[in-house]
C-alpha atoms as a PDB file:
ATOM      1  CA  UNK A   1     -14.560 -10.614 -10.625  1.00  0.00           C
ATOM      2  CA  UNK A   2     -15.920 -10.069  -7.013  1.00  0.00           C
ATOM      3  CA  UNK A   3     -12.849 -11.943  -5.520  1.00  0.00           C
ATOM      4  CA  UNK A   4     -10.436  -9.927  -7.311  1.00  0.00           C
ATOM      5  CA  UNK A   5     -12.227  -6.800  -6.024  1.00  0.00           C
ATOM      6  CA  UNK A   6     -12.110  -8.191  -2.189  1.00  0.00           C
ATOM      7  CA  UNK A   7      -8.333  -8.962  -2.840  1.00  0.00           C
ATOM      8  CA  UNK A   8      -7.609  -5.183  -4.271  1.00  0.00           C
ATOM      9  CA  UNK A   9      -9.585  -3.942  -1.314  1.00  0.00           C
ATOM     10  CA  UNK A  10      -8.571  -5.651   1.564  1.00  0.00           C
ATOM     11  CA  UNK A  11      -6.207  -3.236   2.143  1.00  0.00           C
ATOM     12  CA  UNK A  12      -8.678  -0.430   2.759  1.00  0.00           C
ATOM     13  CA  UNK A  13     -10.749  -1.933   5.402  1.00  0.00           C
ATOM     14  CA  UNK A  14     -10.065  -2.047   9.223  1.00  0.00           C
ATOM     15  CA  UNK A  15      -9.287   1.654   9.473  1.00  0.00           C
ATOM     16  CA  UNK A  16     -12.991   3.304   9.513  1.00  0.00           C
ATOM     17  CA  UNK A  17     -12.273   4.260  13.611  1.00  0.00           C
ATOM     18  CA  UNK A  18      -8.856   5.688  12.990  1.00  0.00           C
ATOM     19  CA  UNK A  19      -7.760   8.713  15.571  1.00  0.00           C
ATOM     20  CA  UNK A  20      -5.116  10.626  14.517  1.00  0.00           C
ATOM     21  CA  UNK A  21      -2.193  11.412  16.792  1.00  0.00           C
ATOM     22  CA  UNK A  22      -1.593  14.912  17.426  1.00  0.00           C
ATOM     23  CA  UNK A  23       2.661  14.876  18.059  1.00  0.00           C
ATOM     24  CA  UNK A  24       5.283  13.138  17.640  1.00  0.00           C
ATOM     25  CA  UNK A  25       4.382   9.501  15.964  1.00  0.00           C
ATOM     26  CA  UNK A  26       4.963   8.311  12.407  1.00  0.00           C
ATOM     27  CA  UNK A  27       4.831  10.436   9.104  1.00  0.00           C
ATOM     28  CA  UNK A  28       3.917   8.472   5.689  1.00  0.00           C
ATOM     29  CA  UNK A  29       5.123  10.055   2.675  1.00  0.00           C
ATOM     30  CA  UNK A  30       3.744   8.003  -0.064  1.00  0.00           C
ATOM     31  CA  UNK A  31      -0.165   6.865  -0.720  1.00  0.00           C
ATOM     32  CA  UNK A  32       0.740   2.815   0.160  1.00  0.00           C
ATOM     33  CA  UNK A  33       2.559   3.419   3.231  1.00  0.00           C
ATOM     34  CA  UNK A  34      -0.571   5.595   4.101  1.00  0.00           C
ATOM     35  CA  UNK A  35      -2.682   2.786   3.248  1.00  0.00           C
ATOM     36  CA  UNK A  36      -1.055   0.248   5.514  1.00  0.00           C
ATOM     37  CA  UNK A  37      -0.224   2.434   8.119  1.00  0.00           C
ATOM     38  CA  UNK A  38      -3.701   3.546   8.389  1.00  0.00           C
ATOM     39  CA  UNK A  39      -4.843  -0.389   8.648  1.00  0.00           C
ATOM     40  CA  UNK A  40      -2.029  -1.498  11.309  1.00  0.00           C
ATOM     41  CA  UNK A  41      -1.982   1.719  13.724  1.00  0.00           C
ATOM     42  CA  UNK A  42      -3.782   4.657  12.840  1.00  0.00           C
ATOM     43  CA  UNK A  43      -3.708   6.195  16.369  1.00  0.00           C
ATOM     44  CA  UNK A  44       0.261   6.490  15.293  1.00  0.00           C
ATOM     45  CA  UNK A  45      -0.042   8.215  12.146  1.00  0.00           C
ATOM     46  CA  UNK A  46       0.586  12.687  12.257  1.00  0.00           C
ATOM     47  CA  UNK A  47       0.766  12.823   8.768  1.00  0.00           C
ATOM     48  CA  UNK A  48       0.192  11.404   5.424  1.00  0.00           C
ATOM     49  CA  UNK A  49       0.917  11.905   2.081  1.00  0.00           C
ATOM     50  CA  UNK A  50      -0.857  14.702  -0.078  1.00  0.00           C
ATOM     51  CA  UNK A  51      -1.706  12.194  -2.642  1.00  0.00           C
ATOM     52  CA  UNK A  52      -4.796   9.910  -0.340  1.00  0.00           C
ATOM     53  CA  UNK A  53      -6.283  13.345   0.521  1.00  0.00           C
ATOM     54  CA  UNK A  54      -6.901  13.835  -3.689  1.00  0.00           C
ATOM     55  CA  UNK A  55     -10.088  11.970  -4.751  1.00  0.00           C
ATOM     56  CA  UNK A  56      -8.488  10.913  -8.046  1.00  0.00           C
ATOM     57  CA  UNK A  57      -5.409   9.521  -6.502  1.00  0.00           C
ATOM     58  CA  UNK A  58      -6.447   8.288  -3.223  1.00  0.00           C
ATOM     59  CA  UNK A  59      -6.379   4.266  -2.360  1.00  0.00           C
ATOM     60  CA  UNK A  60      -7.854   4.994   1.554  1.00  0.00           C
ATOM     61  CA  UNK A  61     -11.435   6.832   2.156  1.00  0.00           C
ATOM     62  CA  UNK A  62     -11.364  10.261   1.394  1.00  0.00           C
ATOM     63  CA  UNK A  63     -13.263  11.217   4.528  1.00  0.00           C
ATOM     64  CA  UNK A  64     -10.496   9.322   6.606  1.00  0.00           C
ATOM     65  CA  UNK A  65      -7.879  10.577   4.640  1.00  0.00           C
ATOM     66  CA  UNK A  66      -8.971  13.957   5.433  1.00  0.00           C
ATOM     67  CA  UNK A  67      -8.801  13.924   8.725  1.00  0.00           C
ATOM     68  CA  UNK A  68      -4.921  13.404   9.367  1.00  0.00           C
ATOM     69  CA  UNK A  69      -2.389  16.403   8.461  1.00  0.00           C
ATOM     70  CA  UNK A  70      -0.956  15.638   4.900  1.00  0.00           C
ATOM     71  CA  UNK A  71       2.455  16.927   3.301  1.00  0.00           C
ATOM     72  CA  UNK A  72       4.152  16.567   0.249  1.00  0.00           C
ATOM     73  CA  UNK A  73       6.932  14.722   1.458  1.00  0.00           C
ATOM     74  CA  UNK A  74       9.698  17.328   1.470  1.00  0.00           C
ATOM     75  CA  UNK A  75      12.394  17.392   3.722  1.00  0.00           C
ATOM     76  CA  UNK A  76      11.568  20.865   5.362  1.00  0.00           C
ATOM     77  CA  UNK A  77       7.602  20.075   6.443  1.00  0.00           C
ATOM     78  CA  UNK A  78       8.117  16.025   7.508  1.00  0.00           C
ATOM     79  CA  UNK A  79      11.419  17.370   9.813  1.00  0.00           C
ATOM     80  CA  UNK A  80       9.661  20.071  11.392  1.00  0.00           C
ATOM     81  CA  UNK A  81       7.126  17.523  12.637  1.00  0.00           C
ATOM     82  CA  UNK A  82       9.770  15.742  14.248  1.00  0.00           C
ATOM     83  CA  UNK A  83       8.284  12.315  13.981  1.00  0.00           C
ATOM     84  CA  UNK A  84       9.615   9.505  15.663  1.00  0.00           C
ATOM     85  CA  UNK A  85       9.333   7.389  12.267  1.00  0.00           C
ATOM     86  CA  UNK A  86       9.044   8.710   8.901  1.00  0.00           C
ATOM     87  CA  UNK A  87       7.928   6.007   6.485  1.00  0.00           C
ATOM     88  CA  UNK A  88       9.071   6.443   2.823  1.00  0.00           C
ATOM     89  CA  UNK A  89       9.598   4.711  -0.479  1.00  0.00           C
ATOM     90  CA  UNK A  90      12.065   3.250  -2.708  1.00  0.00           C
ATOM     91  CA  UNK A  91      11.186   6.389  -4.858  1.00  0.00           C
ATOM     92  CA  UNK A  92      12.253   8.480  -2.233  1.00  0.00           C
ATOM     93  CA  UNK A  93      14.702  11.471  -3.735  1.00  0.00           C
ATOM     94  CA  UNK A  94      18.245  10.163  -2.242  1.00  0.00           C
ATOM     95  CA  UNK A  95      19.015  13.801  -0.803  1.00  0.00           C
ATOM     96  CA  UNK A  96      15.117  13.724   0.958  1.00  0.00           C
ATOM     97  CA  UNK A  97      16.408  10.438   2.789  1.00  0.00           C
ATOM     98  CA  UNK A  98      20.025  11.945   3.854  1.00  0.00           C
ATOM     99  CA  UNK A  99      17.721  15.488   5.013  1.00  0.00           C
ATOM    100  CA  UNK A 100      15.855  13.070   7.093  1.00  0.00           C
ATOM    101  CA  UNK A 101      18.797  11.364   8.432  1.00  0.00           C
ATOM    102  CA  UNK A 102      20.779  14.024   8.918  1.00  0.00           C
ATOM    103  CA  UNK A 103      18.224  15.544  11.211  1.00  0.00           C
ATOM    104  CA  UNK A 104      18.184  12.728  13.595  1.00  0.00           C
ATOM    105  CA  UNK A 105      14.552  10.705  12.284  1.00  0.00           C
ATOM    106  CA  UNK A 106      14.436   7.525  11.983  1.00  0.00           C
ATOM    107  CA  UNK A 107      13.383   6.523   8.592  1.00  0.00           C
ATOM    108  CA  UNK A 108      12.005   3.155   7.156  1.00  0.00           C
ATOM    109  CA  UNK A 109      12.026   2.433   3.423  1.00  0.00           C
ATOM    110  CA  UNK A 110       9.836   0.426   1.870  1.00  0.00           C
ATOM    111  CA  UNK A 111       9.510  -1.078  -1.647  1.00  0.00           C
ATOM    112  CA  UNK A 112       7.064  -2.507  -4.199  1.00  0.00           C
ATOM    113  CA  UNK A 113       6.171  -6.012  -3.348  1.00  0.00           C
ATOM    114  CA  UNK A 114       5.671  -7.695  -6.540  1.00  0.00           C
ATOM    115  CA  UNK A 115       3.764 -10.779  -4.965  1.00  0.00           C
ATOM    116  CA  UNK A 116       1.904 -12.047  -2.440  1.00  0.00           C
ATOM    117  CA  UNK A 117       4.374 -13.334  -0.400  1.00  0.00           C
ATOM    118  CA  UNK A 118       6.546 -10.264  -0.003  1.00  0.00           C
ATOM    119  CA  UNK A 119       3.259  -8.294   0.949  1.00  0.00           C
ATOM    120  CA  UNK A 120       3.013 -10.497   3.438  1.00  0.00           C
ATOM    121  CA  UNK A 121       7.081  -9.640   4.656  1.00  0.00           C
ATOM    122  CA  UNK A 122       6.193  -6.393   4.350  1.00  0.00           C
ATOM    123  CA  UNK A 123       3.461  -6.023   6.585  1.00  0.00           C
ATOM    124  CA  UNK A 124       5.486  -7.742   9.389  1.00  0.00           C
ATOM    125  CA  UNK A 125       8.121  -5.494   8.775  1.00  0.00           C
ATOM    126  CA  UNK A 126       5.639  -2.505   9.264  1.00  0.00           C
ATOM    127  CA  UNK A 127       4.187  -3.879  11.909  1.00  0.00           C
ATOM    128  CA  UNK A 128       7.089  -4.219  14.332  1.00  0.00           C
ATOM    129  CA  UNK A 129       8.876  -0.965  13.407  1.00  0.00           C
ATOM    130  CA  UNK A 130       5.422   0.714  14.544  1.00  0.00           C
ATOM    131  CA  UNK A 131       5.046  -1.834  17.801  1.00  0.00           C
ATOM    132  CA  UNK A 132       1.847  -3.513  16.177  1.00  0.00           C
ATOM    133  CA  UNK A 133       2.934  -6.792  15.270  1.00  0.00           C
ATOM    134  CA  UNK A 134      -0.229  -8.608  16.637  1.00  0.00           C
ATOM    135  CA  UNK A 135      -2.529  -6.095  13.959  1.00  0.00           C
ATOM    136  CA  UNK A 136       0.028  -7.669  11.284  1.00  0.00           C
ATOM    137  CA  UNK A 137      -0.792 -10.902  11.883  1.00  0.00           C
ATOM    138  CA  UNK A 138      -4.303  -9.737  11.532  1.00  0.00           C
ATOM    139  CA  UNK A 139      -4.101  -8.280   8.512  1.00  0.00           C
ATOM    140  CA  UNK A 140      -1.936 -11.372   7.001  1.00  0.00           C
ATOM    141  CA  UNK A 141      -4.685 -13.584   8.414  1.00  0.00           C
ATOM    142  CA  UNK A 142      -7.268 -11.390   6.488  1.00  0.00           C
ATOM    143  CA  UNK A 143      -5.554 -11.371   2.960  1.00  0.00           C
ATOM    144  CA  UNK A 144      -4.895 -15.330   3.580  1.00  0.00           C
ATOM    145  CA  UNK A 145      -8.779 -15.598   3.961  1.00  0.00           C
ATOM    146  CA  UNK A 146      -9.152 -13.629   0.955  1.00  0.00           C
ATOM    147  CA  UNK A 147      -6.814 -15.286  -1.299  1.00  0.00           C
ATOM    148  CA  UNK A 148      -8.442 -18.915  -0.075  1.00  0.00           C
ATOM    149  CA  UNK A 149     -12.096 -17.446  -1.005  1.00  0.00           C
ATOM    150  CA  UNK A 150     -10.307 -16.257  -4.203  1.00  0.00           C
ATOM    151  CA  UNK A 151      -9.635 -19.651  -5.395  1.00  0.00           C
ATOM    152  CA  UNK A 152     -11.987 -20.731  -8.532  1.00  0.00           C
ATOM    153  CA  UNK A 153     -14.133 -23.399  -8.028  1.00  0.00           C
ATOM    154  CA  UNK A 154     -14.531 -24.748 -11.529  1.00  0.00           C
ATOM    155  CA  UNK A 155     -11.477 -24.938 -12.904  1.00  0.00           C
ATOM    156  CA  UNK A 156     -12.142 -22.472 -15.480  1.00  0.00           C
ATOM    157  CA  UNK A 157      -9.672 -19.880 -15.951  1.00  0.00           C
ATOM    158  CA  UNK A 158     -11.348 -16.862 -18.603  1.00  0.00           C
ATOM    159  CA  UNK A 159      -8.353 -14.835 -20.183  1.00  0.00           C
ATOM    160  CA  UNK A 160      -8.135 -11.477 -18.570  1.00  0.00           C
ATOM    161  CA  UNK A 161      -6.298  -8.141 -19.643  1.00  0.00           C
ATOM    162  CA  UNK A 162      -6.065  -6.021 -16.690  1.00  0.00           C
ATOM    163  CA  UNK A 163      -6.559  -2.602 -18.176  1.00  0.00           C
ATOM    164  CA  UNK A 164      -5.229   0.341 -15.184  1.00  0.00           C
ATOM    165  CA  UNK A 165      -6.114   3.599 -17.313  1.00  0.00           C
ATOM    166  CA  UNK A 166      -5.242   5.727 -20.873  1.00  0.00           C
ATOM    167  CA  UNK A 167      -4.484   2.430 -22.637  1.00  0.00           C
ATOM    168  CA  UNK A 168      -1.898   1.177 -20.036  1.00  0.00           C
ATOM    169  CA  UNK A 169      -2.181  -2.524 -18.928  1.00  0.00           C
ATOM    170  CA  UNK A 170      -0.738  -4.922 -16.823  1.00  0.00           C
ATOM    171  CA  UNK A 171       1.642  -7.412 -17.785  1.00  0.00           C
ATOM    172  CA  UNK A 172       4.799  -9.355 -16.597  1.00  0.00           C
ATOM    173  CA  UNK A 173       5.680 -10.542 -12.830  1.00  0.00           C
ATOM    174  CA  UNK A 174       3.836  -8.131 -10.750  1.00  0.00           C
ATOM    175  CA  UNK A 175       1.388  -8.377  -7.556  1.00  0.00           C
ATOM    176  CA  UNK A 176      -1.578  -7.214 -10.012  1.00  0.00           C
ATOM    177  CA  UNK A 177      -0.624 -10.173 -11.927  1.00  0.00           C
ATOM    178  CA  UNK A 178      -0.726 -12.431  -9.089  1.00  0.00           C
ATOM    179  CA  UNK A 179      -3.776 -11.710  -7.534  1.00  0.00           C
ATOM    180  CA  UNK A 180      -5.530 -11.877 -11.580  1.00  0.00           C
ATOM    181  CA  UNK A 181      -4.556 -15.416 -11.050  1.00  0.00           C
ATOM    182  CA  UNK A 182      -5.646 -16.312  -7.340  1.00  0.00           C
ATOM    183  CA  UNK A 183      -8.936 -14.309  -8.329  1.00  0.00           C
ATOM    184  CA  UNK A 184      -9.151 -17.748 -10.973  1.00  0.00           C
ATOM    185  CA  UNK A 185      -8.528 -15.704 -14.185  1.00  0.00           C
ATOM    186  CA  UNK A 186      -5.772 -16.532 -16.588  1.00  0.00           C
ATOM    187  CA  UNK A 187      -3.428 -13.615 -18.296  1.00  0.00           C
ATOM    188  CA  UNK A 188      -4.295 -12.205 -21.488  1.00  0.00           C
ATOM    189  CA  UNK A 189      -1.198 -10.519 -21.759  1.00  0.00           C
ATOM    190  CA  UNK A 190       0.660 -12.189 -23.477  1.00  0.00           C
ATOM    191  CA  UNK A 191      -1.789 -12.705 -26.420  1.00  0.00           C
ATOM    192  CA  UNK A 192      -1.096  -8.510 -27.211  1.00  0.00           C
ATOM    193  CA  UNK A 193       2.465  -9.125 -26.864  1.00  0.00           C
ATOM    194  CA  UNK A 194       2.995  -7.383 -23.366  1.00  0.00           C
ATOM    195  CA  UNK A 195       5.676  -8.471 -21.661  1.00  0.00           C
ATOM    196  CA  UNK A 196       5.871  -5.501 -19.116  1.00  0.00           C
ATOM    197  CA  UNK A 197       3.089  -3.400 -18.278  1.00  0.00           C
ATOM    198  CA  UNK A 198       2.605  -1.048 -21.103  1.00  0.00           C
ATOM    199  CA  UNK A 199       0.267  -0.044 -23.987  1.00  0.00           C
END
């Protein structure tokens, strides 16, 4: 179980010395893209979203995550910040994205990898929009360590249900899924009939 930790984790180490930026510089407005910004160029970041600054939600320390502004995303607070990048998700409301654009900000959207390797695309997308390409290589170099130390050694695969919280599960093609196997456990899933994640 220990690799499968290190795998969920490795995004939430390299960014204990983060400074925040005081102007200017990139808004995140969603708890992953806070997550990754923090690890590839924290010095960047002016805001973040409200969600990594609540204890129950947050996927970055709460002491770091505490000391960058945070917003909840609306239109009104991330334009009068006037970032030079606003990071948002595929969730994004459609008329939050056109406020954004319409005010002049350049905005990049990012999904929900559902593997490894489009982690991997994503961080190098990341990274040069934000002029740290060298830190994604890093990072990609980290999880590939990771996901090699990952790798069971006795061929011995125990069936695993990956239970998130309130009787919700993971199932189907997914990242969680993926890393369940490189951590050298084999999916339980399908045993209870879950196709998706659900109940």
């Amino acid at each position: 179980m220990k690799p499968l930790i290190a795998l969920i984790a490795l995004g939430l180490a390299g960014c204990a010395s983060a400074q925040p930026a005081s102007t200017g510089g990139i808004v995140s407005t969603n708890p992953c893209s806070d997550q990754l910004l923090l690890a590839l160029a924290p010095g960047k970041v002016t805001a973040i979203s409200h969600y990594s600054q609540e204890p129950g939600a947050t996927s970055i320390p709460i002491g770091l995550a505490r000391r960058y502004r945070a917003t909840a995303g609306t239109a009104e607070e991330v334009i009068a910040l006037k970032p030079d990048l606003v990071v948002a998700s595929s969730f994004t409301p459609k008329t939050t994205l056109a406020a954004y654009r319409r005010a002049g900000l350049k905005v990049l959207t990012l999904d929900s990898p559902t593997n490894v390797a489009a982690s991997r695309d994503q961080i190098r997308s990341v990274a040069a929009a934000v002029g740290e390409s060298a830190a994604g290589e890093r990072l990609i170099a980290r999880i590939d360590r990771a996901v090699a130390d990952a790798a069971p050694r006795d061929g011995r695969r125990p069936a695993t249900l990956l239970y998130i919280s309130d009787s919700f599960a993971n199932a189907g093609s997914s990242l969680l899924t993926e890393m369940v196997g490189l951590a050298g456990l084999g999916d339980a899933s399908k045993d209870f009939g879950l196709a998706f994640s659900g109940n």
